[in-house]
Protein backbone atom coordinates (compact mmCIF):
# COMPACT_ATOMS: atom_id res chain seq x y z
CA UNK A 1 0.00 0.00 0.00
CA UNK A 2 3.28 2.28 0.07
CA UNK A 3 4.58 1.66 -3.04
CA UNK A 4 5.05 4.97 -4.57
CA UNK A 5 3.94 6.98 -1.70
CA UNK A 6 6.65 9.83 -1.08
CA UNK A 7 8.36 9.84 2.17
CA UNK A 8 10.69 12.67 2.81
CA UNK A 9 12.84 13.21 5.96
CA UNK A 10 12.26 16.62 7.66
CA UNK A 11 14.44 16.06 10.70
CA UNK A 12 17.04 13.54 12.87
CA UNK A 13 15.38 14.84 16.25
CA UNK A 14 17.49 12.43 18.33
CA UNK A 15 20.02 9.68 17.95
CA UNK A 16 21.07 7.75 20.99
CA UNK A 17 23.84 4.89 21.50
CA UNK A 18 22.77 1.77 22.99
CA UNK A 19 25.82 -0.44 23.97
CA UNK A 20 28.54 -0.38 21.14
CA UNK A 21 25.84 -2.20 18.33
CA UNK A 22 22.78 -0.38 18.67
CA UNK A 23 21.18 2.86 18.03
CA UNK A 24 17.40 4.83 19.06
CA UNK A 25 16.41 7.10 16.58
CA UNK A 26 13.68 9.65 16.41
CA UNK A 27 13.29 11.42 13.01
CA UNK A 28 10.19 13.12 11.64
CA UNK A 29 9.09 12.97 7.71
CA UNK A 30 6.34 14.09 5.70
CA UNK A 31 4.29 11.20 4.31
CA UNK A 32 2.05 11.32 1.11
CA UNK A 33 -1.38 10.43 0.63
CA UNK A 34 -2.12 6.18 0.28
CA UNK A 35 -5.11 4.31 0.26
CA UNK A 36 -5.30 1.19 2.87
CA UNK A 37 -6.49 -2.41 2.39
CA UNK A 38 -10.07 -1.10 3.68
CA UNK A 39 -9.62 1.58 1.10
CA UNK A 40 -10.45 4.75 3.44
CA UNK A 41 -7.88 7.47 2.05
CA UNK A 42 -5.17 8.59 4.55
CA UNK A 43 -4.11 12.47 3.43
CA UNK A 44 -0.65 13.51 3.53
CA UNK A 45 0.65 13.97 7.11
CA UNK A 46 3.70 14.81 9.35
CA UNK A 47 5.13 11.49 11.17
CA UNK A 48 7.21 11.01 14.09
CA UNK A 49 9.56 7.51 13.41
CA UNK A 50 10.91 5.47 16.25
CA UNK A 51 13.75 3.21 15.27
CA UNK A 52 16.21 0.95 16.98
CA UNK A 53 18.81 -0.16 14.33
CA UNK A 54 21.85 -2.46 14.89
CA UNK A 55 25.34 -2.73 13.41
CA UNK A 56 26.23 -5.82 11.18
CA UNK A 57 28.76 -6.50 8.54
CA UNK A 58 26.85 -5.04 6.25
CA UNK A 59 25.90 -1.41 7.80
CA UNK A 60 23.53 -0.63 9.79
CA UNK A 61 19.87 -2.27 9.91
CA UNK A 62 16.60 -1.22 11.26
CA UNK A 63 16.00 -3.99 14.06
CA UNK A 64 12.02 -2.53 15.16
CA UNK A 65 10.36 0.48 13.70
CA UNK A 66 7.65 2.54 15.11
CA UNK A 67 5.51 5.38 13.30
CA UNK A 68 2.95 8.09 14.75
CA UNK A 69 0.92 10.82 12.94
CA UNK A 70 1.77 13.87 14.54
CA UNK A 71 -1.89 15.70 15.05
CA UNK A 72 -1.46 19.56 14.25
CA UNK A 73 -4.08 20.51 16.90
CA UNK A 74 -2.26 18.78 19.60
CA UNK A 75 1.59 19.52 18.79
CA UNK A 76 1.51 22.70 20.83
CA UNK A 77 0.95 21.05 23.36
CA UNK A 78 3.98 18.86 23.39
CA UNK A 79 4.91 18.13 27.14
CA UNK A 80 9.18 17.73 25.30
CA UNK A 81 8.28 21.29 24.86
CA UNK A 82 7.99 22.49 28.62
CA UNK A 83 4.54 24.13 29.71
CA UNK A 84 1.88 24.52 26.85
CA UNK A 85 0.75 27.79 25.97
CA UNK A 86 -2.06 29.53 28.74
């Protein structure tokens, strides 16, 4: 159901070490518009990606893999962001 869809990174927002192999990443992209298998369209949106890769011979690979709309009506109110707006 991706195939095709655009996905653009917007920003790395964190990357921390864990033990000398693996890594936690949180990045946000902009996803296009797709249609699911029960064929309700999803617009285009702003998503927050979780990702824990690990180191092999070959580079690094995404071990588990996480993905979130972020809801424009809600950001503001981002505790990361200290106290929301009064």
């Amino acid at each position: 159901m991706f195939r095709g869809v655009p996905l653009t990174l917007e920003e790395v927002e964190s990357i921390v070490p864990l033990g000398d192999d693996a890594l936690i990443v949180a990045a946000r992209c902009n996803m296009g518009a797709f249609t699911p298998p029960d064929e309700q369209p999803v617009p285009p949106s702003k998503d927050r990606m979780s990702l824990v890769l690990h180191r092999t011979s070959a580079g690094l690979r995404i071990a588990h893999g996480a993905n979130v709309q972020i809801n424009p009506a809600v950001q503001q109110f981002d505790p990361a962001k200290g106290k929301p707006p009064a």
